[in-house]
PDB file of N, CA and C in Angstrom:
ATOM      1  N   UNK A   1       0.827  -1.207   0.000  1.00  0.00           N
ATOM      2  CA  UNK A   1       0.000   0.000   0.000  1.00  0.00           C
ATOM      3  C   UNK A   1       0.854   1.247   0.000  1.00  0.00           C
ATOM      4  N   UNK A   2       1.737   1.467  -0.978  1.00  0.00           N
ATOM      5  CA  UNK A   2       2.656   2.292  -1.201  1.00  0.00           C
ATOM      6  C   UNK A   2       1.606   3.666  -0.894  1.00  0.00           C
ATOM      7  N   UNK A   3       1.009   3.653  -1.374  1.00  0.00           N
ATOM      8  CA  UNK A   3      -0.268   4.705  -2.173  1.00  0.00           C
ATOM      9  C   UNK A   3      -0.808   5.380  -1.540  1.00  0.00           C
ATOM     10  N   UNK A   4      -1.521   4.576   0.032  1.00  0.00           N
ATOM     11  CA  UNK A   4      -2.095   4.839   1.164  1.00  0.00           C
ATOM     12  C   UNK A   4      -3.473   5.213   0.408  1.00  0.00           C
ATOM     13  N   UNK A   5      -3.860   4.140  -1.073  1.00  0.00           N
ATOM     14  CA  UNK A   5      -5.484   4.575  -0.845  1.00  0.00           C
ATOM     15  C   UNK A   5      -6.263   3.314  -1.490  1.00  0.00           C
ATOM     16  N   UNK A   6      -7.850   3.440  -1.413  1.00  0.00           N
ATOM     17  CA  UNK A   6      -8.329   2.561  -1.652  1.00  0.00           C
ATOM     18  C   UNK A   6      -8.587   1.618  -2.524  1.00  0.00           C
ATOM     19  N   UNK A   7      -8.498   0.540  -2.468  1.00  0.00           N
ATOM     20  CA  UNK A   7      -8.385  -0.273  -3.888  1.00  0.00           C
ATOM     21  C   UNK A   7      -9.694   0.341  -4.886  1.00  0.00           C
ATOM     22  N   UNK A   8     -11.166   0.193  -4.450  1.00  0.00           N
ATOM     23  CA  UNK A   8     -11.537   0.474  -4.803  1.00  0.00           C
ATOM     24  C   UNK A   8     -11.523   2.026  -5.772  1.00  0.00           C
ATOM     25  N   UNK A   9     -11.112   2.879  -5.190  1.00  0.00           N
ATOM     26  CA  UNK A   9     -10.593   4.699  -5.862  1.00  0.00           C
ATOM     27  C   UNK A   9      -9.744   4.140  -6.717  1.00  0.00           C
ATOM     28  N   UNK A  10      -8.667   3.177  -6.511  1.00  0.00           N
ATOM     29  CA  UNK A  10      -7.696   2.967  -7.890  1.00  0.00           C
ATOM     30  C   UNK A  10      -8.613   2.337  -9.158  1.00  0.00           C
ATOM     31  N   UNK A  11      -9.381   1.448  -8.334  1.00  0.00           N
ATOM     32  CA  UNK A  11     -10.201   0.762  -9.739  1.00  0.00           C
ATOM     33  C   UNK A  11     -10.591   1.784 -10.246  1.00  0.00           C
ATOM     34  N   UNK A  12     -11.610   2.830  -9.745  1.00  0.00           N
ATOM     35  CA  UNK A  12     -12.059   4.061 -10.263  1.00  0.00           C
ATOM     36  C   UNK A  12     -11.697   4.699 -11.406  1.00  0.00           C
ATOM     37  N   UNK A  13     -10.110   5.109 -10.707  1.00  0.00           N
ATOM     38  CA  UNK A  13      -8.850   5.618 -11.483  1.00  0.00           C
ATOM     39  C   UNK A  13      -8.926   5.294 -13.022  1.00  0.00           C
ATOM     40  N   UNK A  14      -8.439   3.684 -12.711  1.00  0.00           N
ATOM     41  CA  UNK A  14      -7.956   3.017 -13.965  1.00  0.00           C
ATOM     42  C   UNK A  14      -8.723   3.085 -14.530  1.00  0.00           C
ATOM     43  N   UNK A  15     -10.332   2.862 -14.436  1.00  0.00           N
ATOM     44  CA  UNK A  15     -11.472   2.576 -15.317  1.00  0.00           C
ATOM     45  C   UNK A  15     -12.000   3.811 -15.964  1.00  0.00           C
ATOM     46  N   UNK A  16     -11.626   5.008 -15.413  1.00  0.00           N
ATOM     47  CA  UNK A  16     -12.102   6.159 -16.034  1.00  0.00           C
ATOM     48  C   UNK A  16     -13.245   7.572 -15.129  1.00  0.00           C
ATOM     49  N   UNK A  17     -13.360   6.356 -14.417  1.00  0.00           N
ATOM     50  CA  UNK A  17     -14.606   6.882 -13.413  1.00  0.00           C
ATOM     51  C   UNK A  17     -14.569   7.927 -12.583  1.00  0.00           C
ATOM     52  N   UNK A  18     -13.294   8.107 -12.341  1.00  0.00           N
ATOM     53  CA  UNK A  18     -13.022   9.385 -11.283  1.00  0.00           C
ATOM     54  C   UNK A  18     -12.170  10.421 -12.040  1.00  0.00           C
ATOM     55  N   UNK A  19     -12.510  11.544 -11.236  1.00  0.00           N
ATOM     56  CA  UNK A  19     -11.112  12.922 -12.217  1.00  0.00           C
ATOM     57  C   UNK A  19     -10.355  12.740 -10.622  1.00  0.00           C
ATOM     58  N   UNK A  20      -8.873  12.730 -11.492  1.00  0.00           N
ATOM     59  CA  UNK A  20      -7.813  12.714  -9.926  1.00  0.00           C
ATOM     60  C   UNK A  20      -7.865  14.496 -10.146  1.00  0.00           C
ATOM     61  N   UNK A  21      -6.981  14.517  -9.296  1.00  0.00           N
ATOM     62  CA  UNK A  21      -6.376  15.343  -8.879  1.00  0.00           C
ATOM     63  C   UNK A  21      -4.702  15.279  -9.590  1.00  0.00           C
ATOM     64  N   UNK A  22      -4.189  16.607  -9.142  1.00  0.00           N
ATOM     65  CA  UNK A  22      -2.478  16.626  -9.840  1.00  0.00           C
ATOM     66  C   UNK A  22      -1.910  15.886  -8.360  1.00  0.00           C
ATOM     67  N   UNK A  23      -1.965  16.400  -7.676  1.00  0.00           N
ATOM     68  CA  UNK A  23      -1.851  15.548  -6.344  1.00  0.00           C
ATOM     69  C   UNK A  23      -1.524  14.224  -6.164  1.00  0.00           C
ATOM     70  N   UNK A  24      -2.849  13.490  -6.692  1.00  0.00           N
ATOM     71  CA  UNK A  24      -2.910  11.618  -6.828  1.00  0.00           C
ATOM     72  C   UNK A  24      -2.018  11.487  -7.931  1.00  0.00           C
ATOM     73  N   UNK A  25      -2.104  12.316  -9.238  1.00  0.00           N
ATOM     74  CA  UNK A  25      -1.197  11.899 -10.153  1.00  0.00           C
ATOM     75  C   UNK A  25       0.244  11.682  -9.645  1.00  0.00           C
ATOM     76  N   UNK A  26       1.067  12.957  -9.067  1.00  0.00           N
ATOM     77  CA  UNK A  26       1.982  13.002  -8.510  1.00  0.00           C
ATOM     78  C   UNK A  26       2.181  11.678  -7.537  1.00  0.00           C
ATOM     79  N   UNK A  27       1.060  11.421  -6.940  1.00  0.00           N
ATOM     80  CA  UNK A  27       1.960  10.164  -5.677  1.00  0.00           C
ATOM     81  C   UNK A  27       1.678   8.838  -6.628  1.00  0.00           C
ATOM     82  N   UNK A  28       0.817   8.732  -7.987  1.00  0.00           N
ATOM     83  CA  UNK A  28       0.929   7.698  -8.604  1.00  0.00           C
ATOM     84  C   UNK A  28       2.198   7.773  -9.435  1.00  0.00           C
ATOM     85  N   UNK A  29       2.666   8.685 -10.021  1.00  0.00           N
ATOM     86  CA  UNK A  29       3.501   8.729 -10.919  1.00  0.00           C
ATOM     87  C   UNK A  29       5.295   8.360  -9.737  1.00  0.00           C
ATOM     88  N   UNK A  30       5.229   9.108  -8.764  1.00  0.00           N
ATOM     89  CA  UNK A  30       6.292   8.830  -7.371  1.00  0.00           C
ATOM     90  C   UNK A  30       6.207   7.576  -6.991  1.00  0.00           C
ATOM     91  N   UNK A  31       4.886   6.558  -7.198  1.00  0.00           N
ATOM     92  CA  UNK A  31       4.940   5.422  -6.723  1.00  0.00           C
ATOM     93  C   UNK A  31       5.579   4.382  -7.619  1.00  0.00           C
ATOM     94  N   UNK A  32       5.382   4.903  -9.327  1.00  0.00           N
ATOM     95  CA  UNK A  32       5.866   4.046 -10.251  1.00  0.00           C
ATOM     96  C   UNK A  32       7.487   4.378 -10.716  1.00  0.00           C
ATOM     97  N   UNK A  33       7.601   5.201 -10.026  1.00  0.00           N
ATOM     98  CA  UNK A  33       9.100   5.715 -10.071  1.00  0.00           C
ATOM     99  C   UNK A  33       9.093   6.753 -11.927  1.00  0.00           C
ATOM    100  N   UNK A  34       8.180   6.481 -12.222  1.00  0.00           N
ATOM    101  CA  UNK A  34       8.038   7.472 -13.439  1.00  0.00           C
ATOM    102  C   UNK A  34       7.587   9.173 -13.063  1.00  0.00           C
ATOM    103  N   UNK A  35       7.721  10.062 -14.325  1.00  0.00           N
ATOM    104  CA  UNK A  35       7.180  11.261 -14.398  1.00  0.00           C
ATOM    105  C   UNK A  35       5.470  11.152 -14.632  1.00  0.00           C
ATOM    106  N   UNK A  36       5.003  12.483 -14.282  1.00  0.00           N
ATOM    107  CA  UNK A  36       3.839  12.626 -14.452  1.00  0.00           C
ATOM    108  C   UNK A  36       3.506  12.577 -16.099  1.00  0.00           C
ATOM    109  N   UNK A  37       4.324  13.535 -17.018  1.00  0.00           N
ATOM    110  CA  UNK A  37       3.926  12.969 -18.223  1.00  0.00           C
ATOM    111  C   UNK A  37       3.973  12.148 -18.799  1.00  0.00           C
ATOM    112  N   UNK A  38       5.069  11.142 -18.166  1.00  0.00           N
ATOM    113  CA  UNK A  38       4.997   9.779 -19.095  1.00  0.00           C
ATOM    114  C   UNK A  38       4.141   8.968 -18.075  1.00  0.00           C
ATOM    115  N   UNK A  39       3.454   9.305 -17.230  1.00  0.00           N
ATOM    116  CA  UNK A  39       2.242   8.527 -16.579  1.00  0.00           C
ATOM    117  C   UNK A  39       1.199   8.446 -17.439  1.00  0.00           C
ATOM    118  N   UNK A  40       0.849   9.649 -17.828  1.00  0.00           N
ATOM    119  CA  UNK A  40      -0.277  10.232 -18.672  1.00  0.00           C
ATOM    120  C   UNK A  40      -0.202  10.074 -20.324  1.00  0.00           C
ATOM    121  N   UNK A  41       1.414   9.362 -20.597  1.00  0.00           N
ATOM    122  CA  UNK A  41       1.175   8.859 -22.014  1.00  0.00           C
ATOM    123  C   UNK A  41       0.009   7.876 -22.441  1.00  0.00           C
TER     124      UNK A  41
END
């Protein structure tokens, strides 16, 4: 739980369902050891 959030909000994420924030992007993109724009490729 690198992430500190809910599985469910990630399913969200991935599926389309939610608008993140630059915030979540940032601790997703910090968690994959990638940048935010090549998160968002």
């Amino acid at each position: 739980r690198a992430l500190d959030m809910d599985r469910s909000y990630m399913s969200a994420i991935e599926g389309g369902k939610v608008n993140v924030t630059i915030a979540v992007l940032e601790k997703l993109a910090n968690a994959l050891d990638v940048s935010v724009d090549e998160l968002l490729k």
